[in-house]
PDB file of N, CA and C in Angstrom:
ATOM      1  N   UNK A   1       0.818  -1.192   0.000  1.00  0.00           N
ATOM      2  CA  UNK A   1       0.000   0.000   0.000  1.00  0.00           C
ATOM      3  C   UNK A   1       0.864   1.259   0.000  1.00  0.00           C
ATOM      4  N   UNK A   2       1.916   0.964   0.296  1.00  0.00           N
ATOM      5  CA  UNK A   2       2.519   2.681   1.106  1.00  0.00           C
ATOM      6  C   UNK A   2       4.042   2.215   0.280  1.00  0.00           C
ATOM      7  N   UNK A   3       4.236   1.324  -1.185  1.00  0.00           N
ATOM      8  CA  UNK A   3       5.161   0.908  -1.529  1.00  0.00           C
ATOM      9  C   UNK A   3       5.042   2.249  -2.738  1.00  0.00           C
ATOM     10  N   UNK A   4       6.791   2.818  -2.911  1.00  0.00           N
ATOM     11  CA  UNK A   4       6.764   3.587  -3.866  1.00  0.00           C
ATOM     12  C   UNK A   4       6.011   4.818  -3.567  1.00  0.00           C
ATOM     13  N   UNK A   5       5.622   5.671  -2.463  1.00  0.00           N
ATOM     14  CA  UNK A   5       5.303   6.674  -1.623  1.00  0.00           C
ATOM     15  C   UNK A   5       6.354   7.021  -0.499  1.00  0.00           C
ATOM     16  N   UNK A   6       7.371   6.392  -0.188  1.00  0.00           N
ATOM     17  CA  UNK A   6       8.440   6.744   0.914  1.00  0.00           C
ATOM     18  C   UNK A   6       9.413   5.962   0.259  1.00  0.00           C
ATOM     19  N   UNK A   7      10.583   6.966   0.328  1.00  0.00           N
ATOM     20  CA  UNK A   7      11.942   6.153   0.021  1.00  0.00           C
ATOM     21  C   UNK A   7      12.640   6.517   1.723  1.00  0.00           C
ATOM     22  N   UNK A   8      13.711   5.520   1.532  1.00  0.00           N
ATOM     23  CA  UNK A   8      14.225   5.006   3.025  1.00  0.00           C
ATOM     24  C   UNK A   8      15.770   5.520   2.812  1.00  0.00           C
ATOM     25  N   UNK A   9      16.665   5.509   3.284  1.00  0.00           N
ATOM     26  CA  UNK A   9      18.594   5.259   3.362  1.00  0.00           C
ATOM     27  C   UNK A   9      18.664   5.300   4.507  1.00  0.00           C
ATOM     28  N   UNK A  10      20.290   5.180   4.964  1.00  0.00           N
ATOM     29  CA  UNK A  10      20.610   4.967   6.385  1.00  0.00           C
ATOM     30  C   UNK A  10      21.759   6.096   5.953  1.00  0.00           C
ATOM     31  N   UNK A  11      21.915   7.041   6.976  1.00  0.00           N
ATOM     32  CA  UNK A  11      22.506   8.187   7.360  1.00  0.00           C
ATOM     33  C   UNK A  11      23.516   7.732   8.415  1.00  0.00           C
ATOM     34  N   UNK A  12      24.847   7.556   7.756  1.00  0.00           N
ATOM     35  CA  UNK A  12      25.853   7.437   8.852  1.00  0.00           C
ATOM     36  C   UNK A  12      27.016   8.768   8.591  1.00  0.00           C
ATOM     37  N   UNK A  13      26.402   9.451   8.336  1.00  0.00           N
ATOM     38  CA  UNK A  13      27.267  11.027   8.735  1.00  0.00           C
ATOM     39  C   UNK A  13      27.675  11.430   9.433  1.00  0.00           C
ATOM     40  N   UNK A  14      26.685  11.162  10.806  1.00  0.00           N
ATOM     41  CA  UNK A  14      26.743  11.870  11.931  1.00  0.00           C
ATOM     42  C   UNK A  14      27.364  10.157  13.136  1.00  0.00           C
ATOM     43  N   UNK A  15      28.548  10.867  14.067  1.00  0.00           N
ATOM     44  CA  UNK A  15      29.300   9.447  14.699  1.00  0.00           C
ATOM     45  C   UNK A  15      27.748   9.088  15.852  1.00  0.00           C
ATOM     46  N   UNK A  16      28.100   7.937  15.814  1.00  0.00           N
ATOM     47  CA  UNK A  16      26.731   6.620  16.618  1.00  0.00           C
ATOM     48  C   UNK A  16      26.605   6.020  15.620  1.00  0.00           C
ATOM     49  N   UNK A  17      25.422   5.398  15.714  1.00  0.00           N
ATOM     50  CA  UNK A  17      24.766   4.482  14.882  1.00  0.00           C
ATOM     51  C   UNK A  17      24.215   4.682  13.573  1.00  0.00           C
ATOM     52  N   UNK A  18      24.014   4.664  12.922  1.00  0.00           N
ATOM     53  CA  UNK A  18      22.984   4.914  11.652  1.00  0.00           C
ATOM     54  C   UNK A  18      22.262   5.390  11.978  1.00  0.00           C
ATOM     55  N   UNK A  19      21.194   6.286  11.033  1.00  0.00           N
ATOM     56  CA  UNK A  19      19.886   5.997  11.412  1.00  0.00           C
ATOM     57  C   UNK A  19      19.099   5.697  10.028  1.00  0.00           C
ATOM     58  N   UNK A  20      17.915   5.307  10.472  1.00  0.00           N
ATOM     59  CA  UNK A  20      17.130   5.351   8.956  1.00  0.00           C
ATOM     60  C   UNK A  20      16.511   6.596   8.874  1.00  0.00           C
ATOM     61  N   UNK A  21      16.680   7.275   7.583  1.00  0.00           N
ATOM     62  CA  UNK A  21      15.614   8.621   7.321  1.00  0.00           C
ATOM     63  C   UNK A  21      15.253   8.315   5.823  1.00  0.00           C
ATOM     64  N   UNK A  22      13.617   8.687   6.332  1.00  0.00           N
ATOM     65  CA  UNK A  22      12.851   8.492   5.530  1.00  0.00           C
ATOM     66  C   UNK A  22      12.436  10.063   4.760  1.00  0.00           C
ATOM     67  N   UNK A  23      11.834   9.630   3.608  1.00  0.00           N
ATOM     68  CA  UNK A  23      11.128  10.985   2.562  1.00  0.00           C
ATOM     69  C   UNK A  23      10.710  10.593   1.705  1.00  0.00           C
ATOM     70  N   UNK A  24       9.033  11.559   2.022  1.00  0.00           N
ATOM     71  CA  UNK A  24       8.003  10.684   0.651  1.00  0.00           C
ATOM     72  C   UNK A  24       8.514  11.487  -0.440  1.00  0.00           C
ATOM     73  N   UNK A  25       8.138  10.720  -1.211  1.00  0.00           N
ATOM     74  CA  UNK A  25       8.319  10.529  -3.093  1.00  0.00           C
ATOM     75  C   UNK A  25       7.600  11.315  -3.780  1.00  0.00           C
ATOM     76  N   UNK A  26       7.873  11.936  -4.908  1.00  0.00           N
ATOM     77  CA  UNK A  26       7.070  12.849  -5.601  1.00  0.00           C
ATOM     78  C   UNK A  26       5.613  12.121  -5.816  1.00  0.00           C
ATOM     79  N   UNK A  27       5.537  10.846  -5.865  1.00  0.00           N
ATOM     80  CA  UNK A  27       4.019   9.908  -5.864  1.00  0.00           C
ATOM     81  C   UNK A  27       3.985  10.009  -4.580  1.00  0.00           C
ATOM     82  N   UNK A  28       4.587   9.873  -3.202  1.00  0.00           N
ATOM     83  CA  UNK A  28       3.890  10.213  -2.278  1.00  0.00           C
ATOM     84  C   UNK A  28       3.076  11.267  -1.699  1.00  0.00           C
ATOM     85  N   UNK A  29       3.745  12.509  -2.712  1.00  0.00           N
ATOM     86  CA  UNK A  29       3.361  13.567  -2.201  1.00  0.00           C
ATOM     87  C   UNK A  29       2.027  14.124  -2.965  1.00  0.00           C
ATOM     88  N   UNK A  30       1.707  13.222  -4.401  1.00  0.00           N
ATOM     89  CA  UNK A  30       0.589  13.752  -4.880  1.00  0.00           C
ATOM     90  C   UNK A  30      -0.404  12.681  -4.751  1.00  0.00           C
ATOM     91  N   UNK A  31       0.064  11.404  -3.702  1.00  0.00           N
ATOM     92  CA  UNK A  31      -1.172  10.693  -3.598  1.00  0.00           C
ATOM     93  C   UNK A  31      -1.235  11.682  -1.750  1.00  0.00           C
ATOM     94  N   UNK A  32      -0.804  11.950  -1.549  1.00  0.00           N
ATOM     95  CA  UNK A  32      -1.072  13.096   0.151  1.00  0.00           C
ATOM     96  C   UNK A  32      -1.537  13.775   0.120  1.00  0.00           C
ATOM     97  N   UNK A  33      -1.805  14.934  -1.570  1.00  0.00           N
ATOM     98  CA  UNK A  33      -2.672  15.974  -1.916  1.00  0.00           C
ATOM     99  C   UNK A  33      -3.923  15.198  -2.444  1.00  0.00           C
ATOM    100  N   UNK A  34      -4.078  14.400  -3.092  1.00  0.00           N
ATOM    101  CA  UNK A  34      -5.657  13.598  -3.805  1.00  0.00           C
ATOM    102  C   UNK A  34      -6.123  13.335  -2.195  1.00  0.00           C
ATOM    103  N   UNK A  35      -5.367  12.539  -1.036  1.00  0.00           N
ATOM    104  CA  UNK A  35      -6.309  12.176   0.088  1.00  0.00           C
ATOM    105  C   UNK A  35      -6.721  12.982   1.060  1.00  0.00           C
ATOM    106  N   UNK A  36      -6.142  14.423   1.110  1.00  0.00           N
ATOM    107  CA  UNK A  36      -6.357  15.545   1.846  1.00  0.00           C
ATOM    108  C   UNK A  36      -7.602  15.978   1.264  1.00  0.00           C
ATOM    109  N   UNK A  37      -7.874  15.977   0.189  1.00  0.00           N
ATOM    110  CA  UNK A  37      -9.002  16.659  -0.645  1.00  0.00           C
ATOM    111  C   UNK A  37     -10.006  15.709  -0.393  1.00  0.00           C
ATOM    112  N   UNK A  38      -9.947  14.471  -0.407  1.00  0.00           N
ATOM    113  CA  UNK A  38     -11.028  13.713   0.140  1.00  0.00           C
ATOM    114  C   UNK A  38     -11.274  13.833   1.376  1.00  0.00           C
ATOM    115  N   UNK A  39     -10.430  14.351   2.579  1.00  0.00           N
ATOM    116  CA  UNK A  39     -10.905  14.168   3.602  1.00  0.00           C
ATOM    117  C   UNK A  39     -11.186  15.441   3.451  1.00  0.00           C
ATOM    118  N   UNK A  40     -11.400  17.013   2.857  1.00  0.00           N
ATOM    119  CA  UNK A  40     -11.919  17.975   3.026  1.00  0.00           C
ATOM    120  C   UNK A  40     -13.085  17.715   2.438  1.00  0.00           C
ATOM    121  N   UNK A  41     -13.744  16.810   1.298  1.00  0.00           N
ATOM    122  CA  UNK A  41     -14.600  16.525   1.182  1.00  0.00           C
ATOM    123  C   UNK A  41     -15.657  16.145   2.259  1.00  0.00           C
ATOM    124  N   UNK A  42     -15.216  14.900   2.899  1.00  0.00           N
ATOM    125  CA  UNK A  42     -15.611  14.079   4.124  1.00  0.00           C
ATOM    126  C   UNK A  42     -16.325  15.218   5.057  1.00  0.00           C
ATOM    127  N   UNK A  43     -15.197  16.135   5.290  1.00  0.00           N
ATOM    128  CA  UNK A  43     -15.733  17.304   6.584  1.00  0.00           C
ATOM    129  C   UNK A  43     -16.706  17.876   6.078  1.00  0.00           C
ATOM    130  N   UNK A  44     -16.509  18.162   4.645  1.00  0.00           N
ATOM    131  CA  UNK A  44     -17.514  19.047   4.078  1.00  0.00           C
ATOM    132  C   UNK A  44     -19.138  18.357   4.434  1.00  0.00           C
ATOM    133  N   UNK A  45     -18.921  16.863   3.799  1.00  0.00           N
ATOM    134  CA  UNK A  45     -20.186  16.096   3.844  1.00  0.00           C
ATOM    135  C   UNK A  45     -20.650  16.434   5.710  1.00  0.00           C
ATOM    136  N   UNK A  46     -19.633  16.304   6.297  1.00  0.00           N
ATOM    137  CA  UNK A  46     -20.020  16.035   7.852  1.00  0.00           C
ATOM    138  C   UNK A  46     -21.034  18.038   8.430  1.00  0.00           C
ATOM    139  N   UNK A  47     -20.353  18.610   7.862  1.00  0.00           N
ATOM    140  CA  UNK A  47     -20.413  20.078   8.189  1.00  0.00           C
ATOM    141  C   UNK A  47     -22.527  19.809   7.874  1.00  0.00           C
ATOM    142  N   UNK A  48     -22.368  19.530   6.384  1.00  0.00           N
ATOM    143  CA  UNK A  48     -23.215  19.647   5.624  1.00  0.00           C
ATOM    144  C   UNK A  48     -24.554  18.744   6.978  1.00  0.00           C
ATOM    145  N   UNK A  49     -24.186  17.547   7.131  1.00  0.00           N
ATOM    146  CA  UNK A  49     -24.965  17.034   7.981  1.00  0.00           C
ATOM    147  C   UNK A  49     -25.419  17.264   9.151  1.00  0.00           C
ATOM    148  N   UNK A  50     -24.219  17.625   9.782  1.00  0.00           N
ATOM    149  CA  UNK A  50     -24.335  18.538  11.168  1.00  0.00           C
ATOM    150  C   UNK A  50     -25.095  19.694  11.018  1.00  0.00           C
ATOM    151  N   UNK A  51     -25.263  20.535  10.422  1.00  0.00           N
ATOM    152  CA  UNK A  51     -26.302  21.666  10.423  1.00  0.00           C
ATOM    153  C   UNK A  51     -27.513  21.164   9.964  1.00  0.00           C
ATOM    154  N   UNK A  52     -27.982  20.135   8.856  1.00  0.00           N
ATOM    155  CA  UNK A  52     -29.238  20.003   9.124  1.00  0.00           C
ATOM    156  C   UNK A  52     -29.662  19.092  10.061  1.00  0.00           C
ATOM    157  N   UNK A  53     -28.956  18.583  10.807  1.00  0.00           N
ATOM    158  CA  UNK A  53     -29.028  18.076  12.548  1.00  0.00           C
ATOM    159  C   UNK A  53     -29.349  19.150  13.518  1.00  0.00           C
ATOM    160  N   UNK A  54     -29.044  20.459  13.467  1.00  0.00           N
ATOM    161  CA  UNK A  54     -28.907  21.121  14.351  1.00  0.00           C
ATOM    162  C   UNK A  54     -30.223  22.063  13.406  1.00  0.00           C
ATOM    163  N   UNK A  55     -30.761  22.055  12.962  1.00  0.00           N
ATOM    164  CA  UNK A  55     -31.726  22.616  12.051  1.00  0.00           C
ATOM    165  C   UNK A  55     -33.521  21.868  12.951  1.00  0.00           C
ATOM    166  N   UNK A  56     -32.904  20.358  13.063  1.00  0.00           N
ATOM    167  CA  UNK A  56     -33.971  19.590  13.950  1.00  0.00           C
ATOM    168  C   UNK A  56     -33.837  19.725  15.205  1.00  0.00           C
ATOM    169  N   UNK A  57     -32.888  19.343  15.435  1.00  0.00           N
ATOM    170  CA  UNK A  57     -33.086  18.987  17.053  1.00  0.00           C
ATOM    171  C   UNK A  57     -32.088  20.305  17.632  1.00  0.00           C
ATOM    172  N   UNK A  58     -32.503  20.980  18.795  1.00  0.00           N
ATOM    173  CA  UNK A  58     -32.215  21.746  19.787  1.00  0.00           C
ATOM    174  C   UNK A  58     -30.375  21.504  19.880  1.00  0.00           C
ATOM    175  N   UNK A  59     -29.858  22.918  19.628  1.00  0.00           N
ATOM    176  CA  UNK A  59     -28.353  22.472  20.110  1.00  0.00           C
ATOM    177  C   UNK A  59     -27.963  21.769  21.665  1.00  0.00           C
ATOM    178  N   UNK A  60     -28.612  22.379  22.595  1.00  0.00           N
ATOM    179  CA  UNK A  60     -28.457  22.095  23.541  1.00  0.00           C
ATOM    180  C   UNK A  60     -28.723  21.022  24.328  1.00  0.00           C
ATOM    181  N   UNK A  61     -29.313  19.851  23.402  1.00  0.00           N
ATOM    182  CA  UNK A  61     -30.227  18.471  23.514  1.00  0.00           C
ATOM    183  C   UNK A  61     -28.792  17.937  23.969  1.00  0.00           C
ATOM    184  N   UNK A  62     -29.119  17.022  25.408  1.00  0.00           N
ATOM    185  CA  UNK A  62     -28.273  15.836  25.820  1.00  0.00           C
ATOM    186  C   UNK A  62     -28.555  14.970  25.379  1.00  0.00           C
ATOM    187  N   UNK A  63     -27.172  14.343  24.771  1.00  0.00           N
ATOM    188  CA  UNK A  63     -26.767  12.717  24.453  1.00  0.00           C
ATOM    189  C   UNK A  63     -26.596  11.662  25.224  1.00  0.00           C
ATOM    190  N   UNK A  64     -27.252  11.139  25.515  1.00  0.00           N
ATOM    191  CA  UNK A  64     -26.504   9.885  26.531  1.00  0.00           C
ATOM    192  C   UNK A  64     -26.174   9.178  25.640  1.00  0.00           C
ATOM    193  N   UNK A  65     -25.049   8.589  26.457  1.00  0.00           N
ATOM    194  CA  UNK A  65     -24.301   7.131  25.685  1.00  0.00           C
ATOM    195  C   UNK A  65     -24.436   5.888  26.051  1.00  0.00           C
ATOM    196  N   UNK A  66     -24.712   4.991  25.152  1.00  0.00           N
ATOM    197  CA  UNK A  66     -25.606   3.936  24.999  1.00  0.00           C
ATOM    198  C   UNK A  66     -24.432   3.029  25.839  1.00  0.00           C
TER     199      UNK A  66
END
């Protein structure tokens, strides 16, 4: 799933150990912009729902949890 969206190396520049450092990929970075836009979609849908929720029922209505 997440193959070809992050490339990996090991950084021994600095004295200790290695480390691994990672950095997404020009495909990582434009499948990160397509899924941001879906989740502004998502909110949008949620926004959209939430007000005609709050259109019915009283803002101030308690929820109990089941």
């Amino acid at each position: 799933m997440l193959k070809g969206l992050v490339s990996s190396a090991w950084d021994t520049s600095n004295p200790g150990p290695a480390r691994r450092v990672y950095q997404i990929t020009n495909v990582g970075l434009e499948r990160l912009h397509i899924w941001a836009v879906e989740v502004y979609d998502v909110r949008r849908q949620l926004d959209e729902f939430l007000a005609e929720y709050e259109a019915y029922f009283p803002k101030n209505r308690s929820v109990e949890h089941v």
